[in-house]
Protein backbone atom coordinates (compact mmCIF):
# COMPACT_ATOMS: atom_id res chain seq x y z
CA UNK A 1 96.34 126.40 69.89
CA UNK A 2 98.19 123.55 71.20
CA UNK A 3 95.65 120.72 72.97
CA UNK A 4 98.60 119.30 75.02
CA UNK A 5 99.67 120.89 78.58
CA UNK A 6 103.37 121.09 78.31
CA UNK A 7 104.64 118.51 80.81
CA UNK A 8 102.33 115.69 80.13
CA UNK A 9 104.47 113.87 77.40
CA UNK A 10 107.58 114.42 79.64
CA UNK A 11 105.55 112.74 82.19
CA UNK A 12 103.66 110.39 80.09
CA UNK A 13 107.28 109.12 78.86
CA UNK A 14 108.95 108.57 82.08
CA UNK A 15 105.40 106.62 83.75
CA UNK A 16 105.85 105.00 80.62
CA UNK A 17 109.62 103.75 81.09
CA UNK A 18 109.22 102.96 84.79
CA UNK A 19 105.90 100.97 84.39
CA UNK A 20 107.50 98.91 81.32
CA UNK A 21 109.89 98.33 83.12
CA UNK A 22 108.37 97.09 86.60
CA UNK A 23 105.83 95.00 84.35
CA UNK A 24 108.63 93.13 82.16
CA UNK A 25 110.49 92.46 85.25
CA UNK A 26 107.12 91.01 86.94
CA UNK A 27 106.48 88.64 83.55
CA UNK A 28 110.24 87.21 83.81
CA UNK A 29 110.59 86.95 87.37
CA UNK A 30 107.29 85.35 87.65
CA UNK A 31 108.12 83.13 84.03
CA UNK A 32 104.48 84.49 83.23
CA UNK A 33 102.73 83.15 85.57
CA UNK A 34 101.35 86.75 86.45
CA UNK A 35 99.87 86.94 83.53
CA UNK A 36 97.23 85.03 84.47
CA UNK A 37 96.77 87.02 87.37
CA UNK A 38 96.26 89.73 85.14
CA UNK A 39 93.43 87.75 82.74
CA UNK A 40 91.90 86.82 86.23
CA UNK A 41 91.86 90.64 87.21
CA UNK A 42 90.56 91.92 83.90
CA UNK A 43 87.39 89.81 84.31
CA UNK A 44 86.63 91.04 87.15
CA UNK A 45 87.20 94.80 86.34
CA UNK A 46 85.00 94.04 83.79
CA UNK A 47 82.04 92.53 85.48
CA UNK A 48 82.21 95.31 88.09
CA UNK A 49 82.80 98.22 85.20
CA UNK A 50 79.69 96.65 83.57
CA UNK A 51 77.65 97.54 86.04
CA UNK A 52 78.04 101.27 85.41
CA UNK A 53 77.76 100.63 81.73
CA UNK A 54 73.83 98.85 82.06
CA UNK A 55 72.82 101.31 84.10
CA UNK A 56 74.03 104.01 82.06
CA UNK A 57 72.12 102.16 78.63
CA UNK A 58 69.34 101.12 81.01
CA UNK A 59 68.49 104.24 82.98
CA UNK A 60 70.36 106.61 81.14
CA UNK A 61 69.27 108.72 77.77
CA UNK A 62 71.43 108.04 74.47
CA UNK A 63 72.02 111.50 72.98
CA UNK A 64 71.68 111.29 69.25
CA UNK A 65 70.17 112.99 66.10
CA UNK A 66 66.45 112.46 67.53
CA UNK A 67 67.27 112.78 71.26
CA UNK A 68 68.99 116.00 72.22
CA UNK A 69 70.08 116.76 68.92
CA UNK A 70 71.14 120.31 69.85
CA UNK A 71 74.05 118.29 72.60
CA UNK A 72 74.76 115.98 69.67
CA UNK A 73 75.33 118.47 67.50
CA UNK A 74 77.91 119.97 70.25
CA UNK A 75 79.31 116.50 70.36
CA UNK A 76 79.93 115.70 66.88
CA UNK A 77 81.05 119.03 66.51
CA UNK A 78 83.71 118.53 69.48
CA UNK A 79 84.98 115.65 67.93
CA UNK A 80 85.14 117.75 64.91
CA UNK A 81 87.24 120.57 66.50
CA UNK A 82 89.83 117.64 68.08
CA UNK A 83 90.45 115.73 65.55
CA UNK A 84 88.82 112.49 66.94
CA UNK A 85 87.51 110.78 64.01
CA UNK A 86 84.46 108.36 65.87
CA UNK A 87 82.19 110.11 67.87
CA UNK A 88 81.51 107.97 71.17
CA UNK A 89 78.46 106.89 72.67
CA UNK A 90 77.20 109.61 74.76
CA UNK A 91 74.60 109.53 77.54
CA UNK A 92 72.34 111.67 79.79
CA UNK A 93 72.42 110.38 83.33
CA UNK A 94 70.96 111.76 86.60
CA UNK A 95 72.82 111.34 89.49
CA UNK A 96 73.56 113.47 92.65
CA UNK A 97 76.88 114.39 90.91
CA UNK A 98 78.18 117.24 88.99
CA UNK A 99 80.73 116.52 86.67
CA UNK A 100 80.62 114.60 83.50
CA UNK A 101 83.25 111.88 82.79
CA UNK A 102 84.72 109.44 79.90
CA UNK A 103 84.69 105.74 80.05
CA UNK A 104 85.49 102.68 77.91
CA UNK A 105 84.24 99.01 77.88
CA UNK A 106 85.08 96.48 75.63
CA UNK A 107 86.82 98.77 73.25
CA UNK A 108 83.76 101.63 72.85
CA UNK A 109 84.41 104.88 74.41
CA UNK A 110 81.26 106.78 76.01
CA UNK A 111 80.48 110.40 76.83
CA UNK A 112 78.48 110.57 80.51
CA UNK A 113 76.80 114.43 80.62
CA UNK A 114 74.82 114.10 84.33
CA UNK A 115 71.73 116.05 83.91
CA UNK A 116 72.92 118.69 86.63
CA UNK A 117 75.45 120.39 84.84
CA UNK A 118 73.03 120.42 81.98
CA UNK A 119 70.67 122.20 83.62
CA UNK A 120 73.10 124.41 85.72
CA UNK A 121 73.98 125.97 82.08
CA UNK A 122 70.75 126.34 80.59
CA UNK A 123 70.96 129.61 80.15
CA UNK A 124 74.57 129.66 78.81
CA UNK A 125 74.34 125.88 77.15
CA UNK A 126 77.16 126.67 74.59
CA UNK A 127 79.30 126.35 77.79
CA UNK A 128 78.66 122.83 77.56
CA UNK A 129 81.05 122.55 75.06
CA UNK A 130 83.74 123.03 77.60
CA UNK A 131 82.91 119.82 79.49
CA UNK A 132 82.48 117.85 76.24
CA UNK A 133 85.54 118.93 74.79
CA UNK A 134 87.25 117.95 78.18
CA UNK A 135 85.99 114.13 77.73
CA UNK A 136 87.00 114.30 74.15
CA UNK A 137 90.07 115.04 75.41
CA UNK A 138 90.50 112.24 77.72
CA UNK A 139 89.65 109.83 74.87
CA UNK A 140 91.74 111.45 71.62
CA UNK A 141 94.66 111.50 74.19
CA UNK A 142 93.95 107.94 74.86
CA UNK A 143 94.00 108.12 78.85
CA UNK A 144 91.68 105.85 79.45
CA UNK A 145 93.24 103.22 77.17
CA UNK A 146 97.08 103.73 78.75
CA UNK A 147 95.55 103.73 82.29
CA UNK A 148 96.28 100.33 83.52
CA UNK A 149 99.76 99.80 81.70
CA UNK A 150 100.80 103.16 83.79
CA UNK A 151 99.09 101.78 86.89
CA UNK A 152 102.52 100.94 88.67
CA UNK A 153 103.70 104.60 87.88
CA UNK A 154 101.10 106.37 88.44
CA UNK A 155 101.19 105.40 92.13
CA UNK A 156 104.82 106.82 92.88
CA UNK A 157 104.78 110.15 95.00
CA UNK A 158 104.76 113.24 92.86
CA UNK A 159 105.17 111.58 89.36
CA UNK A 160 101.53 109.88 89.54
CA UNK A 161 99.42 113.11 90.60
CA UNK A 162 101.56 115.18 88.02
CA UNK A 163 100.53 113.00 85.07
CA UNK A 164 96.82 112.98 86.50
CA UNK A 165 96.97 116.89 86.91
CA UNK A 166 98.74 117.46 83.60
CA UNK A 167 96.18 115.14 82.01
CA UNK A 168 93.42 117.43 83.46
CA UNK A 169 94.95 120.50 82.34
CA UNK A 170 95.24 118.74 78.72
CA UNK A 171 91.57 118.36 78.55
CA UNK A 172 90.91 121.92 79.72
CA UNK A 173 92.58 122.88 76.38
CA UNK A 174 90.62 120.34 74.72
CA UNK A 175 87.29 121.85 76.37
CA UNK A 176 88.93 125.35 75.70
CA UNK A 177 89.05 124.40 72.01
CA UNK A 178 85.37 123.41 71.93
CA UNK A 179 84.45 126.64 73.23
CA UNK A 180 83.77 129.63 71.01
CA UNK A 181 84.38 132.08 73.62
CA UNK A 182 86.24 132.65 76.97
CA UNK A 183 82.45 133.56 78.79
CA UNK A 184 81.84 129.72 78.37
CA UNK A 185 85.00 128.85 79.65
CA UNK A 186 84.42 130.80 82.45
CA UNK A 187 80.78 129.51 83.07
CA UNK A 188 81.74 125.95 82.66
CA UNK A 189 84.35 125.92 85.50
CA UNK A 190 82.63 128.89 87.30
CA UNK A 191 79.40 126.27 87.64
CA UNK A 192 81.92 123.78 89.05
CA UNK A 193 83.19 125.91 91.72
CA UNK A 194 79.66 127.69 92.98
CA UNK A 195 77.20 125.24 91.86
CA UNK A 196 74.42 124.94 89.41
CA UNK A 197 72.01 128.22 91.11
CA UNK A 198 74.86 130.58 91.91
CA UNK A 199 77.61 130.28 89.52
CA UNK A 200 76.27 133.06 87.60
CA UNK A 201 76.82 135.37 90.55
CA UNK A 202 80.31 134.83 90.75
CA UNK A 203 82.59 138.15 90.33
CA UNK A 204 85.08 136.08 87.80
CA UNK A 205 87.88 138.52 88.30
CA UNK A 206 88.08 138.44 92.22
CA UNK A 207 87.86 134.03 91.88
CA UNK A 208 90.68 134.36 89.32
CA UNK A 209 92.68 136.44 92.10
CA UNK A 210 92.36 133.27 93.67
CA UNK A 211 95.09 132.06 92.20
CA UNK A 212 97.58 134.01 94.75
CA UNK A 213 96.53 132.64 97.08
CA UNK A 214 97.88 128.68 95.76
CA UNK A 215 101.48 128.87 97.10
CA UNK A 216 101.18 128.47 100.48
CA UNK A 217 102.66 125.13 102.20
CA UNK A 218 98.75 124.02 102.99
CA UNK A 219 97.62 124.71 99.36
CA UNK A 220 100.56 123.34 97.75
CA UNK A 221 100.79 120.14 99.44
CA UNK A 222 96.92 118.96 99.08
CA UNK A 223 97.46 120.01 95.38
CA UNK A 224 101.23 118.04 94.90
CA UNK A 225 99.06 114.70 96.58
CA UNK A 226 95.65 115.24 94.38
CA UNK A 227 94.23 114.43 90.79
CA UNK A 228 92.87 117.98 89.73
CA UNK A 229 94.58 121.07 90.42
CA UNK A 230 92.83 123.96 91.71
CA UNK A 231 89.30 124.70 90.34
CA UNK A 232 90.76 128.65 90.07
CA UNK A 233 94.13 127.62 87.98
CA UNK A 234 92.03 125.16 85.87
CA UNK A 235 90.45 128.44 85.49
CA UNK A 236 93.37 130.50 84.31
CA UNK A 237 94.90 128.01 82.41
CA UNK A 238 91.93 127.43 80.35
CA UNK A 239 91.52 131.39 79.10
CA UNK A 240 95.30 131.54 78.84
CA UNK A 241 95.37 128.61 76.12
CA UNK A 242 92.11 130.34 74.85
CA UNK A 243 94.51 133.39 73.89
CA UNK A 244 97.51 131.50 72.66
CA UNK A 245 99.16 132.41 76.37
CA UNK A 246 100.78 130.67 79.01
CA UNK A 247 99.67 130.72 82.28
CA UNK A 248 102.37 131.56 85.22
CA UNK A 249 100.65 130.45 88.88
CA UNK A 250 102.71 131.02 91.80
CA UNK A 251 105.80 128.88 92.82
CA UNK A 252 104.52 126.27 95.30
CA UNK A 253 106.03 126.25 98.87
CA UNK A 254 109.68 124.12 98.48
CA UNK A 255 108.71 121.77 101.61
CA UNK A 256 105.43 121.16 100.33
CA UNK A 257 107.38 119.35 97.27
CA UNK A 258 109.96 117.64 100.00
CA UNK A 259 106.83 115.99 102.00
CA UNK A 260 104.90 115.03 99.21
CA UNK A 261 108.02 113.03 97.72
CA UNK A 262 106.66 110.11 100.63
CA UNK A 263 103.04 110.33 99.52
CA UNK A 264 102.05 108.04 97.01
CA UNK A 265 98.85 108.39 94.96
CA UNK A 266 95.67 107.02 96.01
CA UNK A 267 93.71 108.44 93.63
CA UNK A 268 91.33 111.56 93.49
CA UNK A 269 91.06 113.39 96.64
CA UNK A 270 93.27 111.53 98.62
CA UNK A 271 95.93 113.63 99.55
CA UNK A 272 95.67 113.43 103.31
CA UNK A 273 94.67 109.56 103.56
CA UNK A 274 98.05 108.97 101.53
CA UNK A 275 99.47 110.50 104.50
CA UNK A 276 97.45 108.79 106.87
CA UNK A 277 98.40 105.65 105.33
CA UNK A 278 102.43 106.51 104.62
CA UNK A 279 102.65 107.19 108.58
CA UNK A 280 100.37 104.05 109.41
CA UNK A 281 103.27 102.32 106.77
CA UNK A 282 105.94 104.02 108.07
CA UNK A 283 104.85 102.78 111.50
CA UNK A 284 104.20 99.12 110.61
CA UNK A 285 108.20 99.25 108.50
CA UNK A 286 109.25 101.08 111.68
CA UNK A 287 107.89 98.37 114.45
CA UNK A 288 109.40 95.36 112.11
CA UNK A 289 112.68 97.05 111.00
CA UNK A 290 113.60 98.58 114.05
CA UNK A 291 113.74 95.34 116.44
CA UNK A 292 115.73 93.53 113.61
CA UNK A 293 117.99 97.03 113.43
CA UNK A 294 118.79 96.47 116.97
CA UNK A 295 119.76 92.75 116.91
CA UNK A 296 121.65 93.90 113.54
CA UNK A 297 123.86 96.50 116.20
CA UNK A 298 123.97 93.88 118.78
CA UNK A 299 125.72 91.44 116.58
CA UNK A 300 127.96 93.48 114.94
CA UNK A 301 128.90 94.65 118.44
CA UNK A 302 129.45 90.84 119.92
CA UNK A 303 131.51 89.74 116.86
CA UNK A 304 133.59 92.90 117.02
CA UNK A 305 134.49 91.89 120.61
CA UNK A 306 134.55 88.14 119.55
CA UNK A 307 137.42 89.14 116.95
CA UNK A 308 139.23 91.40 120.22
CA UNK A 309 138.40 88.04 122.31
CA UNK A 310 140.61 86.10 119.31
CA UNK A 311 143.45 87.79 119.76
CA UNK A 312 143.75 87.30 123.56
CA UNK A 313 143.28 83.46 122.49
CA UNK A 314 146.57 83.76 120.60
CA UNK A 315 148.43 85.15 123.51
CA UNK A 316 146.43 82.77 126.09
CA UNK A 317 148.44 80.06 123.75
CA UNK A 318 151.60 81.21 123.42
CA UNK A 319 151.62 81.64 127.51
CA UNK A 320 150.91 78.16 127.77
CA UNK A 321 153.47 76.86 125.53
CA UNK A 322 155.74 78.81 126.85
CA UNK A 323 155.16 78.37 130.61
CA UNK A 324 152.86 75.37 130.79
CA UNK A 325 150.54 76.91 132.79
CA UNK A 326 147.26 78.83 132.31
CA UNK A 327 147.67 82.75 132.90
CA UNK A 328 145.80 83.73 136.09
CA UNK A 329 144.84 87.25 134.74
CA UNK A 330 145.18 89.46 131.53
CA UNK A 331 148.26 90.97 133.63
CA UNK A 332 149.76 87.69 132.90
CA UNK A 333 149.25 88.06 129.14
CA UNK A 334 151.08 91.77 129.35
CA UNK A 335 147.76 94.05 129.92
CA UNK A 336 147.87 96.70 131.78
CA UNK A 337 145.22 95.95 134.18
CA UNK A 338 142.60 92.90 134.87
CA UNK A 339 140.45 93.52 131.92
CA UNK A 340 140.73 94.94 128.83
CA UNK A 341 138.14 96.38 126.55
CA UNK A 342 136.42 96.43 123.02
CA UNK A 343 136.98 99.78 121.12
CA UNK A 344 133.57 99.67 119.48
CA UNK A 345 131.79 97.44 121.69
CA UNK A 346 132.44 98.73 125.20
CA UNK A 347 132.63 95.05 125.94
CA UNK A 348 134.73 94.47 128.83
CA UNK A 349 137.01 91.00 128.35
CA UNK A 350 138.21 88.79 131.17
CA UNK A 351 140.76 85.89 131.91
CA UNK A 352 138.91 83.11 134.20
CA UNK A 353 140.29 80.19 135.50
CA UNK A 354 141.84 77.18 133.44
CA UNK A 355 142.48 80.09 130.64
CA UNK A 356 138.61 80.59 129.86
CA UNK A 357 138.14 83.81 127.85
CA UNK A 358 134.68 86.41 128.59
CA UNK A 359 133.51 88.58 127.33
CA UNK A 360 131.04 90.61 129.10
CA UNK A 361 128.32 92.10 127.30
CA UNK A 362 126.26 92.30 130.04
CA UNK A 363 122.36 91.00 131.65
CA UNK A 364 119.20 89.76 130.20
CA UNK A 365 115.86 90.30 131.34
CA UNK A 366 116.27 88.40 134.24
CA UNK A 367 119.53 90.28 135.68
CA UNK A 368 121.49 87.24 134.84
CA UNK A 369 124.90 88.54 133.05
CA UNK A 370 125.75 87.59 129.77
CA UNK A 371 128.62 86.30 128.60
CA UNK A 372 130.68 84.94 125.27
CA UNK A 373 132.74 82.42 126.06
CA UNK A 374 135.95 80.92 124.91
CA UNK A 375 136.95 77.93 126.29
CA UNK A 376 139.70 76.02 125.69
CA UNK A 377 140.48 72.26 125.49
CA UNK A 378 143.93 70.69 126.44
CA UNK A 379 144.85 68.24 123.41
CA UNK A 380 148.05 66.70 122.56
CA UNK A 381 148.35 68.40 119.71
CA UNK A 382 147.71 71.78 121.39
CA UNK A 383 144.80 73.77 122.55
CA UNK A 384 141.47 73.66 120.67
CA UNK A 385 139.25 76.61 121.69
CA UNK A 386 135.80 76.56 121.33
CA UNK A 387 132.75 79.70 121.87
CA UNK A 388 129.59 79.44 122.98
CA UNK A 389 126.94 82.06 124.93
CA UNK A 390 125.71 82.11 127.98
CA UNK A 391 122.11 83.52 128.21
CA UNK A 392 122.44 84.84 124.91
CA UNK A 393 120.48 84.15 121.78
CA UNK A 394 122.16 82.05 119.45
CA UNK A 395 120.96 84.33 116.71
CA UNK A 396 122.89 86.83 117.92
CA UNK A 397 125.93 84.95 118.56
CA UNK A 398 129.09 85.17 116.11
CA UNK A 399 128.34 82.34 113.28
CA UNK A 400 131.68 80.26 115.24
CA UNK A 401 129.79 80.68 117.96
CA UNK A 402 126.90 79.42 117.00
């Protein structure tokens, strides 16, 4: 039986590249001053992970030869079946959860089993070995220990909940492994779905018919933005590796995949706050970009008519060394009518007395037009034009206007 779920080292290699990649770029461009950033930020993940750890040796109950010894037996027999050489640490802990996890502090690895889904399989307890091969999992595949390297990665859209979901199938197979027969696979995830009083109730074949029911736009997008894939294909996947098969769920809906390529991973759960926040994102990005968009258009349209306006200067002084006189319209200069106009602007562009050049791009707030101006300067060498705005920002002025 093969332990790993087929796309997780595809996944695990390009998280891998990407998030090797951002970090080495963050050391150099930072000439390592990050780095002690990152000492700064270990400490204090691990004062606030060592809080979880006291309480679990303070409050908690070490499983071991003389405490338990029928779940230590499972767990050294788990370890066993995977391959994983040390057995972890591995605790009994009430709490108002049910689930059972893997940790790691200071280089130990620990088993939590909360005392729920203990007793929910009391009277199948050899389906325990299904949740303690799942944490073995997480720990011989060394998630835990690759977590924060693949932290950048593992918050991109699609990529990040893949690898977490792929992880979680992994550990199925892991738990699958442990199990000696597909009834405890069923009752382990079975307990999950209906709780700890009524999961022996469950008509197994009807939930596993579930499964159709995934590839909808709804289903498939809360899945494509969340940790854990559905309770009913964790389900099917499990007894499929169980048999040496391959599971085939549905096809997920094609837009779901388009609209969760904009939601990145917030973790666990968090498929429609990623959304909330994207849009709140999108909104912020949108309010900054959009004003700075507009004076980016506005520019491009004054220097387009500045460069129209540049010409006319060349005409306006060839006129006046020819005839020694200003030109009293753009008639004068050979136009076909009194003002011309800027192809991509819309600008119109006027002659004004003394051979002043404007360009009209039209009224601020205050209904006053606006205007680019050329003026020009009689010198005995020639003309010498210079531009300016009238009741324009100078940001948004030409840069020889400025």
């Amino acid at each position: 039986m093969n332990l790993i779920y087929k796309n997780e080292k595809t996944l695990f290699a390009i998280a891998a590249i990407l998030s090797g990649a951002f970090w080495l770029a963050l050391v150099i461009g930072t000439l390592g001053t990050v780095l002690i950033y990152f000492l700064l930020g270990y400490v204090f993940i691990l004062f606030a992970h060592s809080v979880f750890i006291s309480q679990l040796k303070g409050s908690g109950v070490k499983i071991s030869q003389d405490q338990f010894p029928d779940i230590h037996e499972k767990l050294v027999k788990g370890c066993n079946t995977v391959g994983l050489k040390e057995v972890p640490e591995a605790y009994l802990l009430r709490t108002g959860f049910f689930n059972a996890l893997a940790t790691k502090f200071l280089g130990r690895h620990f088993v939590v089993l909360y005392t729920d889904v203990v007793d929910a399989l009391e009277d199948q307890p050899s389906a325990l070995n299904f949740y303690i091969g799942h944490e073995l999992g997480h720990i011989h595949r060394k998630h835990l220990t690759w977590s924060s390297f693949l932290m950048p990665a593992s918050i991109l859209p699609l990529l990040g909940t893949a690898l977490r979901r792929s992880e979680e199938y992994t550990c199925d197979r892991y738990g699958a492994a442990c199990c000696d027969t597909e009834d405890d696979i069923k009752a382990a995830i079975a307990a999950m779905a209906a709780g700890d009083s009524r999961w022996n109730a469950i008509n197994l074949d009807a939930y596993l018919n579930q499964v159709t029911d995934t590839n909808g736009f709804w289903m498939s997008f809360n899945e494509l933005t969340a940790d854990y894939p559905w309770l009913t294909k964790r389900m099917a996947a499990a007894i499929a590796a169980k048999r040496g098969e391959q599971a085939k769920p549905p096809r997920r809906h094609a837009f779901a995949w388009i609209l969760s390529a904009f939601i990145p991973r917030l973790g666990a759960g968090a498929g429609a706050g990623s959304l909330l926040i994207t849009i709140a994102i999108i909104g912020i990005l949108a309010s900054v970009a959009l004003p700075t968009y507009q004076d980016y258009i506005e520019k491009a349209q004054y220097t387009s008519s500045y460069n129209t306006a540049k010409g006319i200067e060349e005409k306006v002084n060839d006129y006046v060394a020819n005839t020694n006189q200003w030109p009293e319209s753009m008639q004068s200069l050979g136009y076909e009518n009194l003002t011309t106009t800027d192809q991509l602007s819309g600008y119109e562009i006027s002659i004004f007395s003394d051979g002043m050049i404007g360009v009209n791009v039209g009224t601020d707030s205050a209904g006053e037009k606006q205007y680019i101006v050329l003026q020009p300067e009689v010198l005995e060498e020639g003309l010498n034009w210079r531009c300016f705005g009238e009741n324009i920002a100078e940001k948004n002025l030409p840069a020889d206007c400025q």
